[in-house]
C-alpha atoms as a PDB file:
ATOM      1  CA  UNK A   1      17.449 -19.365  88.634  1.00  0.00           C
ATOM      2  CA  UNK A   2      17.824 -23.176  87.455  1.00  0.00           C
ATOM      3  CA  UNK A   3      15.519 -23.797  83.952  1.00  0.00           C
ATOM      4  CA  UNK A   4      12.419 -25.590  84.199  1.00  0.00           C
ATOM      5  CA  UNK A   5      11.936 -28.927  82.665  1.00  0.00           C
ATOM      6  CA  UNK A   6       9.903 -27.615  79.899  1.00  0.00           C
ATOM      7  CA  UNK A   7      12.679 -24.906  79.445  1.00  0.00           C
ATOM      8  CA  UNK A   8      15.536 -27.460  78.973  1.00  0.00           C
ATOM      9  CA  UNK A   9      13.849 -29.285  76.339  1.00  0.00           C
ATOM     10  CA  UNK A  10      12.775 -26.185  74.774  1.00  0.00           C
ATOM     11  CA  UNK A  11      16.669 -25.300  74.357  1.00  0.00           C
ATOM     12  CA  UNK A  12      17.532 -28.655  73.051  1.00  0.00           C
ATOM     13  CA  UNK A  13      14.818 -28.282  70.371  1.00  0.00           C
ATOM     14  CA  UNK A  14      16.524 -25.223  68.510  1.00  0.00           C
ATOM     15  CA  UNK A  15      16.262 -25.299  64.611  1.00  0.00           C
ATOM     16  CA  UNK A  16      19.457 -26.860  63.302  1.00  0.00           C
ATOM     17  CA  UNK A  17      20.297 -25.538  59.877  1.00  0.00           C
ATOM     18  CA  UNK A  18      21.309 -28.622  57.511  1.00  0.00           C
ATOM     19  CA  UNK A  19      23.028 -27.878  53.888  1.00  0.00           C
ATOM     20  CA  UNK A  20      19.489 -28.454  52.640  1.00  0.00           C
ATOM     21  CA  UNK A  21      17.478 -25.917  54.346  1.00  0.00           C
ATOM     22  CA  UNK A  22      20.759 -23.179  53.594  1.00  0.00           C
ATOM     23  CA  UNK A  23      19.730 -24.804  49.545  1.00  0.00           C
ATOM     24  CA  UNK A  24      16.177 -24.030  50.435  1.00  0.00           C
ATOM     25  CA  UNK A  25      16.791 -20.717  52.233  1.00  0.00           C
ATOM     26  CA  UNK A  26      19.273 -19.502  48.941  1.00  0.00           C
ATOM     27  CA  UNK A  27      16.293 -20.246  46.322  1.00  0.00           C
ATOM     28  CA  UNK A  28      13.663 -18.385  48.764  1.00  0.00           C
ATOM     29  CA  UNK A  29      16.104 -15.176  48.283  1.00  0.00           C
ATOM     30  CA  UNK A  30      17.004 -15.464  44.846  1.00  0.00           C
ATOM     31  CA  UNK A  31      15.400 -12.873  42.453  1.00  0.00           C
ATOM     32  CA  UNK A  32      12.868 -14.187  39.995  1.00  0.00           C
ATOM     33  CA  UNK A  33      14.914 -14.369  37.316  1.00  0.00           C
ATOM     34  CA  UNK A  34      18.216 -16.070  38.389  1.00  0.00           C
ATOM     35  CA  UNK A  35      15.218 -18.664  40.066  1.00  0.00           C
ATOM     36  CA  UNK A  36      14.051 -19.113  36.339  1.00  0.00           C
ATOM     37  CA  UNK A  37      17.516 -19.869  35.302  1.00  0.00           C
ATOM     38  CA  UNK A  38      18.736 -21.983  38.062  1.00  0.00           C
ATOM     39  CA  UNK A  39      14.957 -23.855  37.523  1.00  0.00           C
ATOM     40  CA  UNK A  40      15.978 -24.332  33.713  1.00  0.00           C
ATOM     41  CA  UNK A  41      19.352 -25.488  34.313  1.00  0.00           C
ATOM     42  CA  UNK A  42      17.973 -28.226  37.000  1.00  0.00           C
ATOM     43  CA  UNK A  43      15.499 -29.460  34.272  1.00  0.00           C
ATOM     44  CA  UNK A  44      18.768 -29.307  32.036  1.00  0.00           C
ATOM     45  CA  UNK A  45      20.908 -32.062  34.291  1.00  0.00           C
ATOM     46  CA  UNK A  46      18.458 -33.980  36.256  1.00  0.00           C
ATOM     47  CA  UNK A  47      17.186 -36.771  33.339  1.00  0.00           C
ATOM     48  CA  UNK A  48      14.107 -37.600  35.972  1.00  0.00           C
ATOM     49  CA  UNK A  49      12.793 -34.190  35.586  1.00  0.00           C
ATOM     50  CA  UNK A  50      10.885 -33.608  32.711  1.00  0.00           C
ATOM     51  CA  UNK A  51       9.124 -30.027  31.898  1.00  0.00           C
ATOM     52  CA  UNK A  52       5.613 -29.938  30.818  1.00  0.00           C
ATOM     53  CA  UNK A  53       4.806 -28.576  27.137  1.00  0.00           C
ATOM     54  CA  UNK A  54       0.976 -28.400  26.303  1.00  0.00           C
ATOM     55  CA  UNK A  55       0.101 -28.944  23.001  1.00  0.00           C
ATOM     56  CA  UNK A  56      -2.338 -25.878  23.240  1.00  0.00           C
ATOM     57  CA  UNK A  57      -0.211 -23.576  24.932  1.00  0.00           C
ATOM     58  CA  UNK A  58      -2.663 -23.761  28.500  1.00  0.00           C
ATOM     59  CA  UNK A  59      -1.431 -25.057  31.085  1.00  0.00           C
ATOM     60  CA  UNK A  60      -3.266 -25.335  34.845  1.00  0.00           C
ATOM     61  CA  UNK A  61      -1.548 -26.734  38.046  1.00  0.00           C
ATOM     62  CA  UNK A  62      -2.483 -27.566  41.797  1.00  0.00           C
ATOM     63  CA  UNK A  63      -6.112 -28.389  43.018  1.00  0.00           C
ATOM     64  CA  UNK A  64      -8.523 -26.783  40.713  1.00  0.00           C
ATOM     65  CA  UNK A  65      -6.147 -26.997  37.345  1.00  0.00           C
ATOM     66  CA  UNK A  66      -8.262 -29.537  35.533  1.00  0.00           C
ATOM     67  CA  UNK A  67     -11.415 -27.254  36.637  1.00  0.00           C
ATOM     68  CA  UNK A  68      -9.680 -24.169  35.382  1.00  0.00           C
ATOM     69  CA  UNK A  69      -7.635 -25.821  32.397  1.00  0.00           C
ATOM     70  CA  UNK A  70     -10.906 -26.998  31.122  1.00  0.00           C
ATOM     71  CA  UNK A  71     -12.483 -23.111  31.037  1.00  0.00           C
ATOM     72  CA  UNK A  72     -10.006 -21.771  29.752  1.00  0.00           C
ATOM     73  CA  UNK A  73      -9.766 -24.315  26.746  1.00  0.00           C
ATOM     74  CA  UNK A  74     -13.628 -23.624  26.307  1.00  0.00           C
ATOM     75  CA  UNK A  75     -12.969 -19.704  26.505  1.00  0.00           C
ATOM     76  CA  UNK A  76     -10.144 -19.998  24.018  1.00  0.00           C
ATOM     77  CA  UNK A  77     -12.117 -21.853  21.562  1.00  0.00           C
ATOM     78  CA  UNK A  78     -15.265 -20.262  21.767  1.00  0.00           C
ATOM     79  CA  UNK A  79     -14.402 -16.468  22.267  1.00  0.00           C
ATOM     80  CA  UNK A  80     -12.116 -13.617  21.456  1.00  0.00           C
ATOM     81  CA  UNK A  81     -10.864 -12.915  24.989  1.00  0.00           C
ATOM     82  CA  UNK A  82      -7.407 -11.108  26.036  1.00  0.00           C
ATOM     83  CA  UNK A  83      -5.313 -14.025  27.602  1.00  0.00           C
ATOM     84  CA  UNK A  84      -5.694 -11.953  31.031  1.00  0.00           C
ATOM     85  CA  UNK A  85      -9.729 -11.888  31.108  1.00  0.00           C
ATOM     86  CA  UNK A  86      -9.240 -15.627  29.829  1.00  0.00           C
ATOM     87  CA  UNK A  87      -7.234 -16.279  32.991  1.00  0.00           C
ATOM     88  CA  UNK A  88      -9.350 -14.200  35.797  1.00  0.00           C
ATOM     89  CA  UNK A  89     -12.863 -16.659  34.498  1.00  0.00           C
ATOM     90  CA  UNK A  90     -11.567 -19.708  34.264  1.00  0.00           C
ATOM     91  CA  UNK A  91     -10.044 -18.966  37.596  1.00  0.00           C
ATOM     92  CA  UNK A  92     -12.886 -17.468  38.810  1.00  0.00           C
ATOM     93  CA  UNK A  93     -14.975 -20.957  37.365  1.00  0.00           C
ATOM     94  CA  UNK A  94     -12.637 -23.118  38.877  1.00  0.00           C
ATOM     95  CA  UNK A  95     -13.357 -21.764  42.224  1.00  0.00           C
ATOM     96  CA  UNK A  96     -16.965 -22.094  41.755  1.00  0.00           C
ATOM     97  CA  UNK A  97     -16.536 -25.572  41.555  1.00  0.00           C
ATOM     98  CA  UNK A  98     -13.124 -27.221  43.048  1.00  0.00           C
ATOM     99  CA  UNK A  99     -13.652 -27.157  47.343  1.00  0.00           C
ATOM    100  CA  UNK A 100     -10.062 -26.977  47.492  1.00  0.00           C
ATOM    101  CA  UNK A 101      -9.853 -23.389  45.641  1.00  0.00           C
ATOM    102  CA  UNK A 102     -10.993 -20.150  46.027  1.00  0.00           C
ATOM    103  CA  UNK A 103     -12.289 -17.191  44.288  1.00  0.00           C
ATOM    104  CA  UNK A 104      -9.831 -14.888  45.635  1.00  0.00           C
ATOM    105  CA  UNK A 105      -7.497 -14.560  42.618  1.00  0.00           C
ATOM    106  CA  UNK A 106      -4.532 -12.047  42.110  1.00  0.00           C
ATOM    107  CA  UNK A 107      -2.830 -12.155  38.751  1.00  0.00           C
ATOM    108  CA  UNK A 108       0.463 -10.913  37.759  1.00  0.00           C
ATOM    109  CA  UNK A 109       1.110  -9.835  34.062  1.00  0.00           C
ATOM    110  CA  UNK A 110       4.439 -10.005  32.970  1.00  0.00           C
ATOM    111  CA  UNK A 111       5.538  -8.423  29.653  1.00  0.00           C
END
């Protein structure tokens, strides 16, 4: 039986894997750690990228960062909190108020 039309172009429209999705694909793989590394060394020889230092020691990225940079700023200054509780409010406050986040939060402590 001959392929259909829609079958034909369906066949000409397979994924064709370019050096920079196999680039892609390798850092998708690579265990946490070498990522780090590889991540440090990029910031290393690229001159254009630059990596971020807070003067505070927060630092808040994506849609609700400035919402949840701000709590936790607030929270450091004005309470005693563990660094984790600090975390899980001002997430938890900057999903309260940013449209664009939630208040479904998972954290991951490392050590």
């Amino acid at each position: 039986m001959r392929p259909g039309l829609g079958q034909h172009t369906q066949l000409k429209q397979e994924l064709k894997i370019n050096p920079r999705l196999y680039q892609a694909m390798d850092l998708l793989y690579m265990p946490l750690l070498d990522l780090q590394q590889h991540l440090k060394q990029e910031l290393l020889n690229n001159p254009f990228l630059d990596m971020i230092e807070p003067d505070d020691g927060i630092l808040a990225i994506g849609s609700g960062g400035s919402y949840a940079l701000s709590a936790a700023r607030a929270l450091v200054d004005n309470t005693q909190l563990e660094a984790s509780e600090i975390v899980k409010r001002a997430m938890h406050i900057a999903g309260e108020i940013c449209i664009y986040t939630n208040t479904n939060i998972s954290i991951l402590e490392t050590t």
